[in-house]
Protein backbone atom coordinates (compact mmCIF):
# COMPACT_ATOMS: atom_id res chain seq x y z
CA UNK A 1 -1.76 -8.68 10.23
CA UNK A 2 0.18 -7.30 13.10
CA UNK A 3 0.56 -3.74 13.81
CA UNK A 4 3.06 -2.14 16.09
CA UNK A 5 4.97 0.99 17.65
CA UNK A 6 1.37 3.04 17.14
CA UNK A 7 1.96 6.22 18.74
CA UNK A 8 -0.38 8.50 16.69
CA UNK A 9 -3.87 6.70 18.26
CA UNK A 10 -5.78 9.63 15.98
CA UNK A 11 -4.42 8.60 13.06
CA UNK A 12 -4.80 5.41 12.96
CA UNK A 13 -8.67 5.54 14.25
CA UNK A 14 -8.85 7.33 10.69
CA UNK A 15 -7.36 5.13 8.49
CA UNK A 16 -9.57 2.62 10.25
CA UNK A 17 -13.28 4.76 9.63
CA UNK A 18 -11.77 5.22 6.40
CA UNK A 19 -11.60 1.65 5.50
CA UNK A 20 -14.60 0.57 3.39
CA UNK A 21 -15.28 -2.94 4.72
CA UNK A 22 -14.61 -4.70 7.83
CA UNK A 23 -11.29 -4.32 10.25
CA UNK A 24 -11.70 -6.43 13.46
CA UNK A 25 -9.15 -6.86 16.18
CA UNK A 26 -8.08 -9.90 17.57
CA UNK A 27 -8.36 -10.38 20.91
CA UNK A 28 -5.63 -12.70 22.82
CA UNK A 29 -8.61 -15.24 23.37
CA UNK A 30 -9.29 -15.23 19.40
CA UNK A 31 -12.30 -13.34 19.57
CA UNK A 32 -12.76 -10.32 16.99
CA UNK A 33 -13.74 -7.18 17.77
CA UNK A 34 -15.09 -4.61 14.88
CA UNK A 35 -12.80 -1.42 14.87
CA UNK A 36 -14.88 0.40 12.99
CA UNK A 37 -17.35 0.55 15.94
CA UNK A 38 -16.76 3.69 18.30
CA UNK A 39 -17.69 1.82 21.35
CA UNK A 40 -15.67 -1.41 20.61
CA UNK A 41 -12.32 1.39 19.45
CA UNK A 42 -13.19 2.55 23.27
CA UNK A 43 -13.61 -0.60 25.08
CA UNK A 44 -10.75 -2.31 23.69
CA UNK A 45 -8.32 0.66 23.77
CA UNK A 46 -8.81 1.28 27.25
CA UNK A 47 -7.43 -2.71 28.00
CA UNK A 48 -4.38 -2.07 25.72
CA UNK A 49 -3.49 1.57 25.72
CA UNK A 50 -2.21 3.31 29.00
CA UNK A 51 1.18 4.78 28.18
CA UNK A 52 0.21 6.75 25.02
CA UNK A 53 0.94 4.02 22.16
CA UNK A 54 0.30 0.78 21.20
CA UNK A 55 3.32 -1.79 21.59
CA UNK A 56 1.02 -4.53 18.94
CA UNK A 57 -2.01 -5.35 17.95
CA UNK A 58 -3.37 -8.31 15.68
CA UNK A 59 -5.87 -6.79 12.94
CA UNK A 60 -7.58 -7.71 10.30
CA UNK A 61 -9.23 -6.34 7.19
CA UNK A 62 -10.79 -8.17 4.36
CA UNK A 63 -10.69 -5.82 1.52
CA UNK A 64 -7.27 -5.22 -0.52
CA UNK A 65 -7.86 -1.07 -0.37
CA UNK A 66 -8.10 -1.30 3.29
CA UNK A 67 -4.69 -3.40 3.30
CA UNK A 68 -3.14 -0.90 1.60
CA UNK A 69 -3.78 2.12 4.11
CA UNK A 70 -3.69 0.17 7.02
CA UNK A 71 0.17 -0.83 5.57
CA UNK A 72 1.26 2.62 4.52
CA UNK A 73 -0.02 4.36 7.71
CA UNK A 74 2.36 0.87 9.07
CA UNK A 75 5.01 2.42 7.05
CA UNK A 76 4.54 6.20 7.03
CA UNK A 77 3.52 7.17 11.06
């Protein structure tokens, strides 16, 4: 899924440790990165966040629970 306009970077790290399986990001090469790693949230946040939000990103998350908060925090922030 693609995830845009992310201002509240807090937030949305949240919803991510919250999830209870996997959310990976995908890179513009195809390669996945696991967001629920601290060091991977810091290594690729530094390459796409510099002006205090997140224009898009392409995640994804396997379980239909994590869908659900990663959409309403979409919806809601």
């Amino acid at each position: 899924m693609k995830v845009q306009n992310i201002t509240n970077i807090d937030k949305f790290f949240e919803v991510i440790d919250s999830c209870q399986g996997k959310v990976e990001l995908v890179t513009g090469e195809g390669d996945r990165l696991n967001l629920k790693s601290k060091l991977s949230q810091y290594v690729s946040m530094a390459n796409i966040f510099s002006d205090g939000s997140i224009s898009e990103l392409e995640i994804l998350a396997y379980e239909p629970e994590d869908i659900t908060k990663l959409v309403n925090f979409m919806m809601n922030n």
